[in-house]
Protein backbone atom coordinates (compact mmCIF):
# COMPACT_ATOMS: atom_id res chain seq x y z
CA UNK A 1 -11.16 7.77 -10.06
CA UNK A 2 -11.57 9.11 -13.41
CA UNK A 3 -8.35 11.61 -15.26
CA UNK A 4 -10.23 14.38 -14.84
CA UNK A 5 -10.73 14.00 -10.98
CA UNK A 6 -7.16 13.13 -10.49
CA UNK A 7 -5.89 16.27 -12.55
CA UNK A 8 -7.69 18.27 -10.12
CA UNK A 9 -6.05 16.69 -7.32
CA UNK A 10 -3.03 17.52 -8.72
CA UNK A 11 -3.79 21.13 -9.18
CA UNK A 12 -4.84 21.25 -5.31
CA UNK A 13 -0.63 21.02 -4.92
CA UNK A 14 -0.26 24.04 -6.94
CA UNK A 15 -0.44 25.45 -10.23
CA UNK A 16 0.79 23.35 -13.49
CA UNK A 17 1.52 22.93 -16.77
CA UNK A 18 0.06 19.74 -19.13
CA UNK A 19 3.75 18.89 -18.90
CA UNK A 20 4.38 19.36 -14.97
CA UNK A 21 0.98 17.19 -14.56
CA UNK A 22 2.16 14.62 -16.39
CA UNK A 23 5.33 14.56 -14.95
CA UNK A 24 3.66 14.34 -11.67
CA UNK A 25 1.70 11.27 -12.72
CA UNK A 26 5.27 9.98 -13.59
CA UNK A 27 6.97 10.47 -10.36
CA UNK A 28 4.41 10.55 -7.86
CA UNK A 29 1.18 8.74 -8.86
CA UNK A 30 2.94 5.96 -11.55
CA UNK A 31 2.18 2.65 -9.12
CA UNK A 32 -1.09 4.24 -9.23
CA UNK A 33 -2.49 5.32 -11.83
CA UNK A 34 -1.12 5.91 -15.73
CA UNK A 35 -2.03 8.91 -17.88
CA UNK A 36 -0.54 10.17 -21.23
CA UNK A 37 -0.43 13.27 -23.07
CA UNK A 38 -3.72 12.10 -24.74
CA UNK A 39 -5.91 11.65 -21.93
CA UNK A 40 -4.14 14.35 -19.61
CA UNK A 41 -4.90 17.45 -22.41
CA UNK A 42 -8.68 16.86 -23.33
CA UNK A 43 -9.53 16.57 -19.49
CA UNK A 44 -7.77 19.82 -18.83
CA UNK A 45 -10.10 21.82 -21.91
CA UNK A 46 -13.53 19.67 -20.23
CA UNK A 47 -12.72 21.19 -16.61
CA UNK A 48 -11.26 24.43 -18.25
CA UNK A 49 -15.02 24.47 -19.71
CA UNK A 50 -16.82 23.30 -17.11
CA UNK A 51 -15.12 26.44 -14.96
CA UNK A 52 -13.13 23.77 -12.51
CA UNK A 53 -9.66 24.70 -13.39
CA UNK A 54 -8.95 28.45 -15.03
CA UNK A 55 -5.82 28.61 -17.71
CA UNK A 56 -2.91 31.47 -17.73
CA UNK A 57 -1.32 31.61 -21.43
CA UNK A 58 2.40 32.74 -21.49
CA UNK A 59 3.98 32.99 -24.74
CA UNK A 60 7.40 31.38 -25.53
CA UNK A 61 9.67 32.51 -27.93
CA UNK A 62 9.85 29.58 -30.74
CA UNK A 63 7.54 27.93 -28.78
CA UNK A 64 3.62 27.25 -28.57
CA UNK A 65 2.18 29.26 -25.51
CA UNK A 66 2.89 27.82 -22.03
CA UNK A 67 -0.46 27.29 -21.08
CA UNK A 68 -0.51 27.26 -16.66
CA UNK A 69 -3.58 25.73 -15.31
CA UNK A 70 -5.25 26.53 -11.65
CA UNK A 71 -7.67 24.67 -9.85
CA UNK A 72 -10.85 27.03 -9.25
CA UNK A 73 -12.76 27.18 -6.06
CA UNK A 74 -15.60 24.96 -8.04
CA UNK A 75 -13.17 22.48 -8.54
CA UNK A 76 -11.61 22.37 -5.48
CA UNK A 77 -15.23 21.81 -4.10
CA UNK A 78 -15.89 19.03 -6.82
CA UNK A 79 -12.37 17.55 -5.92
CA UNK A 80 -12.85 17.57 -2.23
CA UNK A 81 -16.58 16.00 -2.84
CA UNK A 82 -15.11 13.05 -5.39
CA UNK A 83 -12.28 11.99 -2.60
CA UNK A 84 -14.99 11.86 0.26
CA UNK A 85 -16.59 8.96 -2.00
CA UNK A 86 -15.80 5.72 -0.79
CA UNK A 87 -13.13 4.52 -3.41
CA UNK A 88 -13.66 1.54 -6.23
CA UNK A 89 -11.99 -1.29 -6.20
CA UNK A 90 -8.34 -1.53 -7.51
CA UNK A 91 -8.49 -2.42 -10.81
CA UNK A 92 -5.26 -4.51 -11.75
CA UNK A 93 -3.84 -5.11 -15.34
CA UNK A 94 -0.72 -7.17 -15.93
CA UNK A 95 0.59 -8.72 -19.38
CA UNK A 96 3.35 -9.94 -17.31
CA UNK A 97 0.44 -12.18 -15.17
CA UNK A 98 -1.37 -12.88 -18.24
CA UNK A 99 1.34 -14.31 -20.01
CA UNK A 100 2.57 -16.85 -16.45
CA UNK A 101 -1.46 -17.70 -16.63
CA UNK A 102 0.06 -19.78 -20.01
CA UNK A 103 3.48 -20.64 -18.26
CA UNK A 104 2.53 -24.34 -19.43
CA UNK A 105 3.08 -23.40 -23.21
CA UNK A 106 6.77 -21.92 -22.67
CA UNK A 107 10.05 -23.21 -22.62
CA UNK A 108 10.94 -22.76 -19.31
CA UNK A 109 13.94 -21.02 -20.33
CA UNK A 110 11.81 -18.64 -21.03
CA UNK A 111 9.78 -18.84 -17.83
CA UNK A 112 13.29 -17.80 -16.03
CA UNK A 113 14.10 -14.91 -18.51
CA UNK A 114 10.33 -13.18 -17.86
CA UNK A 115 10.80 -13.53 -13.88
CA UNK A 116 14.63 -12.48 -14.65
CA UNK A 117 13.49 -9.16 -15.92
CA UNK A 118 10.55 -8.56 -13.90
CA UNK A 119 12.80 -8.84 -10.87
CA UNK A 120 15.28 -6.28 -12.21
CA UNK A 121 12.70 -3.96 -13.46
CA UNK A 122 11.06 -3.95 -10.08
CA UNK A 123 14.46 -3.04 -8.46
CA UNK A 124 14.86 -0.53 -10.69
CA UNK A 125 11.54 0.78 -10.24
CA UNK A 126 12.67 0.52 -6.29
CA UNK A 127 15.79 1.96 -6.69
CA UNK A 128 14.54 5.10 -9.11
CA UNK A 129 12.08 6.22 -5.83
CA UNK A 130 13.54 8.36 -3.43
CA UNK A 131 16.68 6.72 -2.07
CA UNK A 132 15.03 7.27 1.78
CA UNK A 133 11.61 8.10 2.06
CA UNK A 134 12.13 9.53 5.15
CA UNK A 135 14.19 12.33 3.49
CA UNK A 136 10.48 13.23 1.69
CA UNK A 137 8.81 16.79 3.26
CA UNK A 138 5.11 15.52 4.29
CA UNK A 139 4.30 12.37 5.79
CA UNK A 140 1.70 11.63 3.01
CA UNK A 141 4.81 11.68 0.55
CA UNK A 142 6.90 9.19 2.96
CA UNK A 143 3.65 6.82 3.38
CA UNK A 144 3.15 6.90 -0.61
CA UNK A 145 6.92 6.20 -1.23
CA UNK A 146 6.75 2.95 1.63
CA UNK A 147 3.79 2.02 0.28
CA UNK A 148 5.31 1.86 -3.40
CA UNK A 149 8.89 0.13 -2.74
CA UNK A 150 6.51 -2.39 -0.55
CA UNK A 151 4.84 -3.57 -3.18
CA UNK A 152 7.66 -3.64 -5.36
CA UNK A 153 9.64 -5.48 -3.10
CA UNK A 154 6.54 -8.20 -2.18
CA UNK A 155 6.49 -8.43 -5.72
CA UNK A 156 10.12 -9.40 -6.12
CA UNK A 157 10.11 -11.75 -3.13
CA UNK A 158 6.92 -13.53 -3.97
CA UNK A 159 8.54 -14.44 -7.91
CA UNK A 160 12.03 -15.34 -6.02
CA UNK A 161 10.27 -17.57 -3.45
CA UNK A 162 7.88 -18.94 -5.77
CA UNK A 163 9.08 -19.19 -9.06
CA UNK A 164 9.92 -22.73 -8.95
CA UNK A 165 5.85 -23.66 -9.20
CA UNK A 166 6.56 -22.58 -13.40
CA UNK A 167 9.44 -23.36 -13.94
CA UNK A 168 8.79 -26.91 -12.68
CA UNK A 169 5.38 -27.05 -14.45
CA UNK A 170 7.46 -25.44 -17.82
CA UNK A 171 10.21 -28.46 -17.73
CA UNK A 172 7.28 -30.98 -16.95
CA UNK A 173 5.30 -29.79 -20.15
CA UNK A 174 8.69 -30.01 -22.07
CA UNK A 175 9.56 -33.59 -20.86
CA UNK A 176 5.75 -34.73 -21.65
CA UNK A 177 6.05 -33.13 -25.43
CA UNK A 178 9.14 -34.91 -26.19
């Protein structure tokens, strides 16, 4: 799914600023999909164009206009069409991955210190969601929460249970070089 489509989506939850859309990609769509300021902005003026979304100017005082975009009825209808689709695949990315997939060139005090971190940034990831999902108001939001502290926590058991496999390989390739 494509910026464009998913800045519709969000607009189907109710009118928003640039900022209040990204901030929504922040909080409620960040283990699934990333957007910045750069990418949020231009697909905002193509569906303003296109007549999917409509924008309300407010002016500010000191400020640049507020500018408060809707979702039209047109892009509602192109919304509601794109999510009937059958999705793509996932499409992963990890630099964290990337670098174990070379585990065999580190120190493996090194090895430790990347699992270290990417164990306490997935708790904190875990622990920065709503404290109970259950407390969330539609059962879409409490599924989306489980869902995300899941993964998060499959991804800290799997490196606790398994991280012995590099750091075992990392002190074999440091015996071998000496």
């Amino acid at each position: 799914m494509d910026i464009r489509t998913l800045c519709l989506g969000v607009l189907t939850m109710g009118d928003a600023s640039g900022y209040e859309i990204k901030k929504t990609f922040e909080e409620r769509l960040g283990l699934m999909f990333h957007a910045s300021y750069g990418s949020i902005y231009p697909a905002l003026n193509k569906l303003t164009e296109e007549g999917l979304v409509s924008c309300r100017a407010f002016a500010q005082e000191k400020r640049p206009d507020k500018k408060i975009y809707s979702i039209t009825s047109s892009g509602r209808y192109m919304f509601l069409d794109e999510i009937m689709k059958k999705p793509g695949a996932d499409r992963f990315r990890s630099e964290f991955l990337v670098t174990l997939m070379f585990a065999h060139l580190l120190p493996a005090a090194t090895i430790a210190e990347l699992i270290d971190e990417r164990i306490l940034e997935s708790q904190r990831k875990i622990d920065s969601m709503s404290s109970d999902c259950a407390d969330l108001p539609t059962d879409r939001e409490q599924f989306l929460c489980g869902y995300g502290r899941a993964v998060y926590q499959a991804e800290i058991d799997y490196l606790q249970e398994n991280r012995h496999l590099l750091e075992a390989d990392a002190l074999m390739g440091t015996r071998a070089a000496e």
